[in-house]
Protein backbone atom coordinates (compact mmCIF):
# COMPACT_ATOMS: atom_id res chain seq x y z
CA UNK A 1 -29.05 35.58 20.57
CA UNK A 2 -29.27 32.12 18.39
CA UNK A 3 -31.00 32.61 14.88
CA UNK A 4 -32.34 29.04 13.55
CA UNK A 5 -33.00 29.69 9.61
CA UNK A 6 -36.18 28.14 10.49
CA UNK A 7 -37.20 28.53 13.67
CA UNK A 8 -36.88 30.95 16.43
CA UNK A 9 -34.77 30.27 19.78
CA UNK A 10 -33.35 31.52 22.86
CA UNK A 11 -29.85 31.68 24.54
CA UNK A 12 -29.12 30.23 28.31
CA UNK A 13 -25.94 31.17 30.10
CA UNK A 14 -24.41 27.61 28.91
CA UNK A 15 -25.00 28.62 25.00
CA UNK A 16 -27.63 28.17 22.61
CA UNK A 17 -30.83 26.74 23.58
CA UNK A 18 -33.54 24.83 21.60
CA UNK A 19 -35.86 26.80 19.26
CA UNK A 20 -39.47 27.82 21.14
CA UNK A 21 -42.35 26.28 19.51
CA UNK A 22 -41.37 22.25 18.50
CA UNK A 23 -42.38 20.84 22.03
CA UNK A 24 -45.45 21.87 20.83
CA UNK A 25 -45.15 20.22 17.42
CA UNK A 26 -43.70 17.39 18.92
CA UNK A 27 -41.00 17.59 17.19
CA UNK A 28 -37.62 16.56 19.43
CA UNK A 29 -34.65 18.87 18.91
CA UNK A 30 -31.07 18.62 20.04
CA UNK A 31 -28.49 21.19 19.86
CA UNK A 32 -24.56 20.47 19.35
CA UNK A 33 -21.62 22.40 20.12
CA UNK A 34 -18.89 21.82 17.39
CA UNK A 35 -15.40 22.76 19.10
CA UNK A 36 -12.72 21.96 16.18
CA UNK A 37 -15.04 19.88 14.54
CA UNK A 38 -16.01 17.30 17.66
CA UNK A 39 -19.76 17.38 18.29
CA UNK A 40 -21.14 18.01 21.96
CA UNK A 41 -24.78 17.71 23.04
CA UNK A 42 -25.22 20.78 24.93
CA UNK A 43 -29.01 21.16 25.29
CA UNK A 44 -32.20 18.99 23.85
CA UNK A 45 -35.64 20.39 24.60
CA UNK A 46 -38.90 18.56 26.59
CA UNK A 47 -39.71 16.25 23.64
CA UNK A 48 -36.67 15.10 22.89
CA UNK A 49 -35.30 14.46 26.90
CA UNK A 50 -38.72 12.12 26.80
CA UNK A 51 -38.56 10.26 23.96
CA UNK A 52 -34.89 9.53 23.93
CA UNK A 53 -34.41 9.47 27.38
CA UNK A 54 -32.31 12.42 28.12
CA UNK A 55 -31.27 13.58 31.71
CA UNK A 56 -30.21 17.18 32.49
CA UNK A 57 -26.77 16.90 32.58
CA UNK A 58 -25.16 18.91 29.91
CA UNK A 59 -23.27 19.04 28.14
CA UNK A 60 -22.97 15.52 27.43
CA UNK A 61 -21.18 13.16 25.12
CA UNK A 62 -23.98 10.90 22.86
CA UNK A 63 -25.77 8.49 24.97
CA UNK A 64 -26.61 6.67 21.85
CA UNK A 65 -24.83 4.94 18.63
CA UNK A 66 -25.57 6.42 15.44
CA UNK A 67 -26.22 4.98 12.32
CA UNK A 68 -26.75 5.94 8.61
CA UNK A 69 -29.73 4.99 6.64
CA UNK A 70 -28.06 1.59 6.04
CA UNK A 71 -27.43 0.83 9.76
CA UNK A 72 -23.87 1.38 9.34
CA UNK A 73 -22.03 3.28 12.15
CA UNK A 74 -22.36 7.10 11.64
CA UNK A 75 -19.06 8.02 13.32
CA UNK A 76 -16.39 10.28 13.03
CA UNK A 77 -16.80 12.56 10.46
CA UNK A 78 -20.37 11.20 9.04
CA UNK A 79 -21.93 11.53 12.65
CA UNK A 80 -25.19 14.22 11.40
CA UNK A 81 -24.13 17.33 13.51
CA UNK A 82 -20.79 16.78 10.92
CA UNK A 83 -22.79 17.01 7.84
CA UNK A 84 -22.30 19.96 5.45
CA UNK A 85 -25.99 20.72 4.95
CA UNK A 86 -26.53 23.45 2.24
CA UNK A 87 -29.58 25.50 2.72
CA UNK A 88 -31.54 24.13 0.32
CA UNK A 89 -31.15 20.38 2.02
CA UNK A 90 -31.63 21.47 5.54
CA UNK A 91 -35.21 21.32 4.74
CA UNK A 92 -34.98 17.74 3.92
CA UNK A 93 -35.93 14.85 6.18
CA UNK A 94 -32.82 12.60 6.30
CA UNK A 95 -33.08 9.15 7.81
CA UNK A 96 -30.39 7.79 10.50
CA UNK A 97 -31.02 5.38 13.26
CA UNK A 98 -29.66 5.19 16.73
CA UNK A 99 -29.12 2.30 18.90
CA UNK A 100 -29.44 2.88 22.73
CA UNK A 101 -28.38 1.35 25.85
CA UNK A 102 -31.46 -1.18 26.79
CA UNK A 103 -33.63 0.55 24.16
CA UNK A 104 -34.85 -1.15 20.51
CA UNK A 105 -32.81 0.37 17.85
CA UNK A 106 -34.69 3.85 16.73
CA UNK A 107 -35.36 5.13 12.80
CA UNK A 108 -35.18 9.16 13.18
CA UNK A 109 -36.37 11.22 10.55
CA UNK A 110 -34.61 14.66 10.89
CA UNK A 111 -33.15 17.51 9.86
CA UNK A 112 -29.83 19.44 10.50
CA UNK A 113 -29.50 23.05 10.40
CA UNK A 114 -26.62 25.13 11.75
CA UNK A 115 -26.88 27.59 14.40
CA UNK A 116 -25.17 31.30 13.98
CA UNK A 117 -25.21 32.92 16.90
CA UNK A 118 -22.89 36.05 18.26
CA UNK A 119 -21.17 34.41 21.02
CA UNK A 120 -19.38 31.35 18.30
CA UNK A 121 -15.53 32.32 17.80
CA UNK A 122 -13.11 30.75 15.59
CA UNK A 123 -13.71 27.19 15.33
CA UNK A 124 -16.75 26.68 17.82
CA UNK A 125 -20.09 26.66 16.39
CA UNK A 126 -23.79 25.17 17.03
CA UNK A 127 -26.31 22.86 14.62
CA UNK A 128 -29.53 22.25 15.50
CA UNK A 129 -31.33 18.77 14.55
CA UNK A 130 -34.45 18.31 14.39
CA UNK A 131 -36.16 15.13 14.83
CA UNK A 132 -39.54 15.04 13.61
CA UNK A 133 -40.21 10.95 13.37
CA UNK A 134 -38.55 8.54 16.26
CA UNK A 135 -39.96 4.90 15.26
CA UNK A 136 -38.83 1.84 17.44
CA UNK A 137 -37.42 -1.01 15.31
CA UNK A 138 -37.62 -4.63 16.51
CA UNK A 139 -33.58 -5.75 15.60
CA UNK A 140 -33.71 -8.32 17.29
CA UNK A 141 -31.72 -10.83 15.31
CA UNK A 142 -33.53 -13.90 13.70
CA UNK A 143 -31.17 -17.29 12.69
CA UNK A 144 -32.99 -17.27 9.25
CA UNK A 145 -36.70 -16.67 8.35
CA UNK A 146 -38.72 -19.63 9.77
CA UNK A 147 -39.66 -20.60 6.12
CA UNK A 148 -36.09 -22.51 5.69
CA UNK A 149 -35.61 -24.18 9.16
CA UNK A 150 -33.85 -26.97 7.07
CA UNK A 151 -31.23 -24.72 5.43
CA UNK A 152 -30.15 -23.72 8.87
CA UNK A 153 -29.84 -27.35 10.09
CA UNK A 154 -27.47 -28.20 6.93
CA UNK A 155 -25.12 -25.14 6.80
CA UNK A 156 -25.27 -24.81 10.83
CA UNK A 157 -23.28 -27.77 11.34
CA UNK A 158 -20.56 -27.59 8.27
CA UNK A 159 -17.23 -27.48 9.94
CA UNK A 160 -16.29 -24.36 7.61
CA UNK A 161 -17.32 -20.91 7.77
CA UNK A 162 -20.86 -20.05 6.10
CA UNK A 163 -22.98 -17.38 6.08
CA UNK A 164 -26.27 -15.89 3.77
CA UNK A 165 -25.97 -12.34 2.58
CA UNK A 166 -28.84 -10.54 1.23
CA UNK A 167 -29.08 -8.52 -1.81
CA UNK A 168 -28.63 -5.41 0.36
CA UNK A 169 -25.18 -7.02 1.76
CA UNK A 170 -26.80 -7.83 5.61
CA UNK A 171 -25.42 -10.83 7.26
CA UNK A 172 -29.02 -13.44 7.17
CA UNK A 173 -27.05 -16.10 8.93
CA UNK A 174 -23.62 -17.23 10.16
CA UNK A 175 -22.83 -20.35 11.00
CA UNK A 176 -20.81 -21.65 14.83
CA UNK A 177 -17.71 -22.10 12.48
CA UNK A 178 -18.11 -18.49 10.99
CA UNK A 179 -18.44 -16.70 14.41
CA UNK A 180 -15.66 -18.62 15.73
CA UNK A 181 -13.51 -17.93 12.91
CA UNK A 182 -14.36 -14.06 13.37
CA UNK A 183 -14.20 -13.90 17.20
CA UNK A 184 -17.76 -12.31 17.36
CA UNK A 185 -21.18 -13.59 18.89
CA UNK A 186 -23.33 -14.77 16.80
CA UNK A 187 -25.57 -12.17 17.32
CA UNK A 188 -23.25 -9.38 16.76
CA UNK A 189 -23.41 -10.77 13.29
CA UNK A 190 -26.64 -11.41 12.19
CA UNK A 191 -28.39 -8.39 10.63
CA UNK A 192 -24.88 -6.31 10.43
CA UNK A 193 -23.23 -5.33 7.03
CA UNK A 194 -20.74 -7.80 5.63
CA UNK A 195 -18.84 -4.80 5.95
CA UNK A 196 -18.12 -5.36 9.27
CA UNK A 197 -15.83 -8.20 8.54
CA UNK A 198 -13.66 -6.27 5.95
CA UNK A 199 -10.44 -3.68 6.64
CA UNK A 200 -12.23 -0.25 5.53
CA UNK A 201 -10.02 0.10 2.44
CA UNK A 202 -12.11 -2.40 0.74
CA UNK A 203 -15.43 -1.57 1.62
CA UNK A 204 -16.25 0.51 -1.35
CA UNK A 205 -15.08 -2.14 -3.91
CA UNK A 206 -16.63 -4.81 -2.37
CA UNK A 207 -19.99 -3.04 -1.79
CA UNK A 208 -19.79 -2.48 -5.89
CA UNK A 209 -18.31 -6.24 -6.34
CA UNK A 210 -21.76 -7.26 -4.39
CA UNK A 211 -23.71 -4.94 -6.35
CA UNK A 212 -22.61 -5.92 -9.72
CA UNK A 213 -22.40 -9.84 -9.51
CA UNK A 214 -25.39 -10.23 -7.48
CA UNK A 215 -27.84 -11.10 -10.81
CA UNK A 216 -25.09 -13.48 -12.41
CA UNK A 217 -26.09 -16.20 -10.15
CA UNK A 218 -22.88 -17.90 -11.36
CA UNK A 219 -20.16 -20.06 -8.93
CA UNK A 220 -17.49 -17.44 -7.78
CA UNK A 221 -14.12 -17.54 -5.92
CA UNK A 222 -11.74 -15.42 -4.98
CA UNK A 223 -9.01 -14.45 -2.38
CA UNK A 224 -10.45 -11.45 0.18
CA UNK A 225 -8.51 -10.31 2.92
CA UNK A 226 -10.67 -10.01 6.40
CA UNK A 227 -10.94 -8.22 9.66
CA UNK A 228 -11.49 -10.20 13.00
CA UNK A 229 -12.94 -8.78 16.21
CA UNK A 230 -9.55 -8.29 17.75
CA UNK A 231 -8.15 -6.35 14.51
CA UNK A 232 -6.25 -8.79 13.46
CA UNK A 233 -6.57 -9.17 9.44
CA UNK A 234 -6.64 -13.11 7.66
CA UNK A 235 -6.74 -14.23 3.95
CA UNK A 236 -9.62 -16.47 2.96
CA UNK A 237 -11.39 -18.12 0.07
CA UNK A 238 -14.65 -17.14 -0.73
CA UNK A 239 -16.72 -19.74 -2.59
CA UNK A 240 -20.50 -18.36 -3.04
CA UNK A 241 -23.63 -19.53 -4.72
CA UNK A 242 -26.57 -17.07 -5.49
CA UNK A 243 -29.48 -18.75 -4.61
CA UNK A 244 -33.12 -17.77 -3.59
CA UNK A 245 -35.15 -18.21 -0.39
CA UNK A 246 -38.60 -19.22 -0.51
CA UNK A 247 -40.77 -15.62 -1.08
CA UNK A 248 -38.19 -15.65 -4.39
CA UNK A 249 -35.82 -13.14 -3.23
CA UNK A 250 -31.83 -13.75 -4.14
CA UNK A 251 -29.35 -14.32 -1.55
CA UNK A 252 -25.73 -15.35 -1.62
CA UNK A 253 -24.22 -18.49 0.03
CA UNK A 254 -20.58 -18.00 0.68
CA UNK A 255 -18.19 -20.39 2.29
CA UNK A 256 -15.26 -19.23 3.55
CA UNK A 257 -11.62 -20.99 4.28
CA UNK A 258 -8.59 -19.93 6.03
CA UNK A 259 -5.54 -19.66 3.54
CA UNK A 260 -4.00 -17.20 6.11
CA UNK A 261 -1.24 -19.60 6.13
CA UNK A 262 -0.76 -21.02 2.74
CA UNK A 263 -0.51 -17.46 1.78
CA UNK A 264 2.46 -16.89 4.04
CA UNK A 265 4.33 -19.85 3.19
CA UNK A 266 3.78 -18.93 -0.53
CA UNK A 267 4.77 -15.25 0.40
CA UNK A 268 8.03 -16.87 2.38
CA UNK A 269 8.82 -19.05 -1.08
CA UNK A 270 8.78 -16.35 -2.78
CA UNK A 271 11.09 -14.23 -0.57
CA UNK A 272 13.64 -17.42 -0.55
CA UNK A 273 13.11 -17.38 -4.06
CA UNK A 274 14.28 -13.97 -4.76
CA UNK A 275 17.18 -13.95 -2.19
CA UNK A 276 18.20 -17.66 -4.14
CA UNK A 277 18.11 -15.47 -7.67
CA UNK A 278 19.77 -12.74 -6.18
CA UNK A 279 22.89 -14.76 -4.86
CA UNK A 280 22.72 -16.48 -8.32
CA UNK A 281 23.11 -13.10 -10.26
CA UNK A 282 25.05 -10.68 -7.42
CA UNK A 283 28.41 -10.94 -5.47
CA UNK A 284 27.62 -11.40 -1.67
CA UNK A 285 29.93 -8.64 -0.54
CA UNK A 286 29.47 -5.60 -2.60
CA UNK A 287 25.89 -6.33 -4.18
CA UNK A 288 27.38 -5.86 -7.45
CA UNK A 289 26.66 -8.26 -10.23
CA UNK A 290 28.72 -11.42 -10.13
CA UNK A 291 31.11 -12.92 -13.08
CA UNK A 292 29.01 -15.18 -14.27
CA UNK A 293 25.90 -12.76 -14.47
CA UNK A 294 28.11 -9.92 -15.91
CA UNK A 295 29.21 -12.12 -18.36
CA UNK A 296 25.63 -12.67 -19.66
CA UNK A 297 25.19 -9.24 -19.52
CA UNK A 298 28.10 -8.79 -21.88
CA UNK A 299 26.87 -10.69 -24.13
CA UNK A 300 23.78 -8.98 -24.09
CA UNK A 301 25.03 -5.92 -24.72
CA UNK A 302 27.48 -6.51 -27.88
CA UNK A 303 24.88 -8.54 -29.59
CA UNK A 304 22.66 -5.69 -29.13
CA UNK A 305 25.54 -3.05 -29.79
CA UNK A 306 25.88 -5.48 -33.51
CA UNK A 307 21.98 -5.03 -33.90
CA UNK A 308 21.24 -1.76 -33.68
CA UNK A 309 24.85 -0.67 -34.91
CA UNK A 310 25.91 0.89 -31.28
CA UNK A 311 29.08 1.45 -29.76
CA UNK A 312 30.03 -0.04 -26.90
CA UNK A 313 33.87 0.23 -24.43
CA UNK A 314 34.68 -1.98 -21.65
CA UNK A 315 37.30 -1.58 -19.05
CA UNK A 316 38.81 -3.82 -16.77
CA UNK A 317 39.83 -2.08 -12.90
CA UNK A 318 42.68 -3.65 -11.13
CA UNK A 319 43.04 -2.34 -7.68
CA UNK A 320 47.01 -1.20 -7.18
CA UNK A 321 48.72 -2.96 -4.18
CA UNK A 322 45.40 -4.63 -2.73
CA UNK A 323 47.52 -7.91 -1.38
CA UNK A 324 49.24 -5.31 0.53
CA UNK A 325 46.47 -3.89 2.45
CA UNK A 326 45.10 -7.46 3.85
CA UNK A 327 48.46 -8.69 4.72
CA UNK A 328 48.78 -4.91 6.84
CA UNK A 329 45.43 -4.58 7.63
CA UNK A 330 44.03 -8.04 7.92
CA UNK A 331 41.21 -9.11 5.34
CA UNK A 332 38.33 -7.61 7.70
CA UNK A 333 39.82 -4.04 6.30
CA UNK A 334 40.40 -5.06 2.86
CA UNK A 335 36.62 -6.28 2.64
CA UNK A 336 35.80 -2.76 3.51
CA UNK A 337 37.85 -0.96 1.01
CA UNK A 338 36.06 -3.27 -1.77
CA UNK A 339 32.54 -2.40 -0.43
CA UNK A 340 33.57 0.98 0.03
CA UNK A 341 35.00 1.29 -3.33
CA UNK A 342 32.05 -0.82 -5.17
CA UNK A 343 29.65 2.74 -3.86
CA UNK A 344 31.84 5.17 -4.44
CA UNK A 345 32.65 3.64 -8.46
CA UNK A 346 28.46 3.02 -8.73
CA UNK A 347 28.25 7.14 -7.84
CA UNK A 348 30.94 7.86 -9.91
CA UNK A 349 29.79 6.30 -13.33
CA UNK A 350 26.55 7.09 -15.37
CA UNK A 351 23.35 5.10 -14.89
CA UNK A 352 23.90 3.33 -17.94
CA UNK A 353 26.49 1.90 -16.72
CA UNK A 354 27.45 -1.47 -15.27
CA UNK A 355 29.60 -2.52 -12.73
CA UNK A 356 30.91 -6.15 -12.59
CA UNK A 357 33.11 -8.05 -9.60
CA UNK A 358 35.06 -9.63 -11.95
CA UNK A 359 36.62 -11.83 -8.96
CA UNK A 360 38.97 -10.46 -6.16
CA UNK A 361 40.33 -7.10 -6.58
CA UNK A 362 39.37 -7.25 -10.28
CA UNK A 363 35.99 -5.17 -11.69
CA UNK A 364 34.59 -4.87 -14.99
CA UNK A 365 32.90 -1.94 -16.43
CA UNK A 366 30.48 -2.01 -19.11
CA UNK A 367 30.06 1.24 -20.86
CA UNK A 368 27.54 1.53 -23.93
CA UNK A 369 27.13 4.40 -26.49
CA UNK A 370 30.71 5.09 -26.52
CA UNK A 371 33.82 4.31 -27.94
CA UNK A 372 37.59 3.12 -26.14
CA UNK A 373 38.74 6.96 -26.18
CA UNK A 374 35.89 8.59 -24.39
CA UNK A 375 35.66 5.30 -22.33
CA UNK A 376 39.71 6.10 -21.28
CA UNK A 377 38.40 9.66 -20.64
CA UNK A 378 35.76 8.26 -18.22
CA UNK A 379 37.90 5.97 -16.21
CA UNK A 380 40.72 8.15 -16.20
CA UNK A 381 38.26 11.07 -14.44
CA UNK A 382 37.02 8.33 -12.23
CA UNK A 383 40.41 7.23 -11.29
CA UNK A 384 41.27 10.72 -10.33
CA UNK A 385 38.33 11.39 -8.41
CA UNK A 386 39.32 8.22 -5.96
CA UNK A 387 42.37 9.74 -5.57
CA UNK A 388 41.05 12.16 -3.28
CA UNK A 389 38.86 10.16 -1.42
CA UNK A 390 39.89 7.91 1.66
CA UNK A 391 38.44 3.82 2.56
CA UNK A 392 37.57 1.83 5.04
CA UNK A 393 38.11 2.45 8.69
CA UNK A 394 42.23 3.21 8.22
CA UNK A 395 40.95 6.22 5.77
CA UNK A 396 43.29 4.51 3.21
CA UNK A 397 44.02 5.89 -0.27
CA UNK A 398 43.86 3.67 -3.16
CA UNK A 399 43.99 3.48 -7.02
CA UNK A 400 43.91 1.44 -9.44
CA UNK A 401 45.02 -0.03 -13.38
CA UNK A 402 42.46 -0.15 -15.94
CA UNK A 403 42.53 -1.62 -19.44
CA UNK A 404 39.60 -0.42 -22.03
CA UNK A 405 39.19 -1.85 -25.36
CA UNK A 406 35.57 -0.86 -27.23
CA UNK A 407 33.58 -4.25 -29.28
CA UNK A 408 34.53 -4.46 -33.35
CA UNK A 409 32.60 -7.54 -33.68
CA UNK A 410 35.34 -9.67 -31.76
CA UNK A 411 33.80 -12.65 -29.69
CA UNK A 412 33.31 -11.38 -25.84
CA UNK A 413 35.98 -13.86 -24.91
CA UNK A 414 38.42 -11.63 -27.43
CA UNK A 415 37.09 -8.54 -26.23
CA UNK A 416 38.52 -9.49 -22.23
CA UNK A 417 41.79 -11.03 -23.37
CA UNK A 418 42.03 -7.85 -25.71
CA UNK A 419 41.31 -5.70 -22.03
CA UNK A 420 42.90 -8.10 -20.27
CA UNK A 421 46.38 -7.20 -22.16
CA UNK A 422 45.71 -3.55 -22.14
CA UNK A 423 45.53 -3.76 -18.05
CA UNK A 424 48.89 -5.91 -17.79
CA UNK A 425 49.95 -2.93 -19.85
CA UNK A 426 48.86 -0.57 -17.29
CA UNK A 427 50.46 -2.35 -14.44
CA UNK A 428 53.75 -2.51 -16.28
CA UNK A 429 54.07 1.08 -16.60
CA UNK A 430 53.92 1.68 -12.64
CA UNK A 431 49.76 1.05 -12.21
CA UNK A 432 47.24 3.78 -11.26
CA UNK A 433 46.49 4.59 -15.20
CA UNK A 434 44.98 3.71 -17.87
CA UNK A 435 46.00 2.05 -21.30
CA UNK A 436 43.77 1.40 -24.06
CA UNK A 437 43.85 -2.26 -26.10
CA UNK A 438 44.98 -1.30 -29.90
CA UNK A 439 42.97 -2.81 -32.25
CA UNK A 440 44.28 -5.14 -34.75
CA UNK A 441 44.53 -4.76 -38.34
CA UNK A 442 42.54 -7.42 -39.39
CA UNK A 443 39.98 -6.02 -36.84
CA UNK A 444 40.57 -2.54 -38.52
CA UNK A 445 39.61 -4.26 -42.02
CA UNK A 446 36.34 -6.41 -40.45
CA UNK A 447 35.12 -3.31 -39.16
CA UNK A 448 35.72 -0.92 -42.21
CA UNK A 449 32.60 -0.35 -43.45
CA UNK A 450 30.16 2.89 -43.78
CA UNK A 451 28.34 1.03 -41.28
CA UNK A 452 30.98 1.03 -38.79
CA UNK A 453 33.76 3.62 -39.77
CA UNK A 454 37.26 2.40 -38.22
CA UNK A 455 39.51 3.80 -35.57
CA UNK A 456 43.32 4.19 -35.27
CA UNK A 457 44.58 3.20 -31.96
C-alpha cells in the first residue's frame, strides 16, 4: 500500500497509483518510478492524462521537455522527480515549465513528494508530483518588440554577429550573421538563455559576469570561448554596449567576431617559440642543458655561491673508451649509450643538481652546498653505481674519468681549466676514477678568511 505524506492512494498490480481525491480538486498528479536514480512515468491520474495529453501506455519515458523556472532545460539530475525535497518544502508550490510536442510551452505550479511504499527495494523508489496550476504560455518568438522596428533593420544586416540580451540574460534578437555563425535557426535562438551558446563550465561565471556589469553601462571586451550547434567550441570577441529600449528597460548589445583562428596561430607561435628556446638552452639528444646554457648557469651559481657565502663543487665526466664503442658499434649505438647514460646520471644525482653536455662524451656537473671532497664522494658513488648497470641495445658496460674542483673565488673559466686538469689526471692514472683539482696557494691565501675558512688539498 502507497502512503503520500499528504494525500491518500492506492496500489495497481504495475506499482503505485495516484492519490484518490485530486481529480476532484483538479489538481493533475503524476507518479515516477526512480530505478538507480532514472525517473519513469508509471501512472498519472484523469486530470493530468487531459490536460497534458497523456495516453495509457505506461510506463512511459516523458513526453515533454522540462524546464526550470528560468526556461532552462531541467535534465539530468535537476529533472523535479530528482529533487531532494525535505518535508517541510514538499508543501511548497515550485514553478517549472514544460514544452510539448505541438503544444504552447506550459508554466506548472507543483509540488514533489516522495512515495514510501512496501513493495520499493534497494534503489527503486516512487515521488509523486502534484500539479496544481498548468498555464499555456504564448513563446512564440518575436524579432524585437515592434517599438524598435528600426534597430532591427540596422543590426539585421551588419555582416558580423549581433544579438540583444536582456537583463535576465534571454536572447531579444540575433542577427542572419549570428545564427549562421552558431549553426542554429533563428528561432531556436530568440527567447533562449545566452547560455545556450556557452560550454557548461562557464555558465555560472558568466551568469554572475552578466549580473554584475549589467548597471555599468560602460564599453566592454573580452575573449569568451563558445559552443556551436554541432559541439564544436570557437573563440570570439565580445564587444557590448548597455543600452535601453524604448519602455526604459536596459539591454546589452554585443557584437561578436571570430578570433578562432588568430588564437591558434598565436597558440602555434607560441609552441614554435618554446621549442626555438628550448633548442637554444638544451642539447637535442639527451635533453640535457647545452654548453652554452650550462655555462650561464655556472655563472649563476658562483656569483650566487660569492653572495650568500655558499659552497659550491663541480666535476667534469669523461666517458672511458667512448671512440671505441662507435667505431664497434656504429654511432647509432653510441647515441644510445649517451641518452641512456644522461637518465640514469639525472636519477643518480640530487635534485639540486645539474647536469651539463659539455660536448661529445664530455658532461659537467654542477653541485651546490658542498665542497670538492664530498663532491669526490658523490661522483665516486655514482661512478660505482654505473658500474653495475648495462646501455644501449648491446647491454654494454661503461665508466668513466671525472675531475672535481669546488669555486674559491677563481673566474669560471679557472674553475674548468682547474677541472679540466684534474680529469687529464684521472685519465692518466688508467680512467674510471676520480681525482680532485688541488688548490693553489695563492688561492689558499685569497680564500683565508673567517668568511671562507681554507682547505688543504
Amino acid at each position: 500500500m502507497v502512503a503520500s505524506k499528504n494525500s491518500p492512494s492506492h496500489q495497481t498490480a504495475e506499482g503505485p497509483s495516484t492519490p484518490d481525491g485530486l481529480d476532484t480538486l483538479n489538481i493533475a498528479a503524476l507518479i515516477y518510478r526512480l530505478d538507480a536514480g532514472v525517473p519513469l512515468l508509471v501512472d498519472a491520474n484523469e486530470t493530468a492524462r487531459r490536460q497534458l495529453h497523456l495516453g495509457d501506455g505506461f510506463p512511459m519515458a516523458d513526453p515533454w521537455q522540462w524546464l526550470d523556472a528560468h526556461r532552462y532545460p531541467a535534465a539530468g539530475l535537476d529533472h523535479p522527480a530528482l529533487l531532494n525535497v525535505s518535508s517541510e518544502n514538499s508543501s511548497q508550490w515550485q514553478c517549472f515549465h514544460i514544452r510539448q510536442h505541438a503544444q504552447p510551452l506550459q508554466a506548472l505550479k507543483l509540488k514533489i513528494s516522495p512515495l514510501e511504499t512496501l513493495a520499493d527495494e534497494g534503489a527503486t523508489r516512487h515521488v509523486l508530483i502534484a500539479i496544481g496550476e498548468i498555464t499555456a504560455i504564448d513563446d512564440t518568438p518575436g524579432l524585437l518588440p515592434q517599438a524598435q522596428p528600426h534597430l532591427r533593420q540596422v543590426l539585421g544586416n551588419l555582416p558580423m554577429g549581433v544579438c540583444i540580451i536582456d537583463l535576465e540574460g534571454y536572447l531579444r534578437l540575433v542577427n542572419h550573421a549570428f545564427c549562421e555563425f552558431f549553426g542554429y535557426a533563428e528561432t531556436d535562438l530568440l527567447n533562449a538563455h545566452f547560455r545556450k551558446l556557452l560550454p557548461s563550465q562557464h555558465h555560472q561565471t558568466a551568469e554572475k559576469q552578466h549580473a554584475a556589469s549589467f548597471f555599468d553601462e560602460l564599453d566592454q571586451r573580452r575573449a569568451v570561448e563558445v559552443q556551436l550547434h554541432d559541439g564544436s567550441s570557437r573563440t570570439v570577441i565580445i564587444e557590448d554596449t548597455i543600452s535601453h529600449d524604448e519602455a526604459g528597460q536596459p539591454q546589452r548589445i554585443a557584437f561578436l567576431v571570430d578570433i578562432t583562428e588568430r588564437c591558434d596561430i598565436e597558440r602555434q607561435l607560441e609552441e614554435k617559440n618554446r621549442r626555438l628556446e628550448y633548442l637554444a638552452t638544451r642539447d637535442d639528444l639527451t635533453g640535457l642543458h647545452n654548453r652554452r646554457f650550462g655555462l650561464e648557469l655556472l655563472e649563476q651559481t658562483l656569483e650566487r655561491s660569492q653572495r650568500y657565502g655558499e659552497k659550491v663543487a663541480i666535476a667534469m665526466l669523461d666517458l672511458d673508451h667512448f671512440k671505441e664503442i662507435n667505431d664497434r658499434y656504429g654511432h647509432a649505438v653510441g647515441d644510445e649509450v649517451l641518452t641512456e647514460f644522461s637518465h640514469f646520471m639525472i636519477g643518480a644525482l640530487r635534485s639540486s643538481d645539474t647536469l651539463v653536455r659539455w660536448g661529445g662524451e664530455e658532461f659537467l656537473v654542477i653541485l651546490p652546498g658542498v665542497d670538492r671532497f664530498s663532491a669526490q664522494t658523490t661522483i665516486d658513488r655514482v661512478l660505482k653505481q654505473l658500474r653495475q648497470r648495462t646501455l644501449s641495445t648491446p647491454r654494454l658496460r661503461v665508466s668513466f674519468s671525472a675531475g672535481v674542483g669546488e669555486y674559491r673565488h677563481q673566474m669560471p673559466k679557472g674553475l674548468l681549466e682547474e677541472v679540466d686538469h684534474a680529469l687529464y689526471q684521472a685519465k692518466s692514472a688508467g680512467r674510471g676514477c676520480v681525482s680532485i683539482a688541488p688548490v693553489s696557494s695563492a688561492c689558499q691565501e685569497r680564500c683565508c678568511t673567517p668568511t671562507f675558512p681554507s682547505f688543504q688539498g
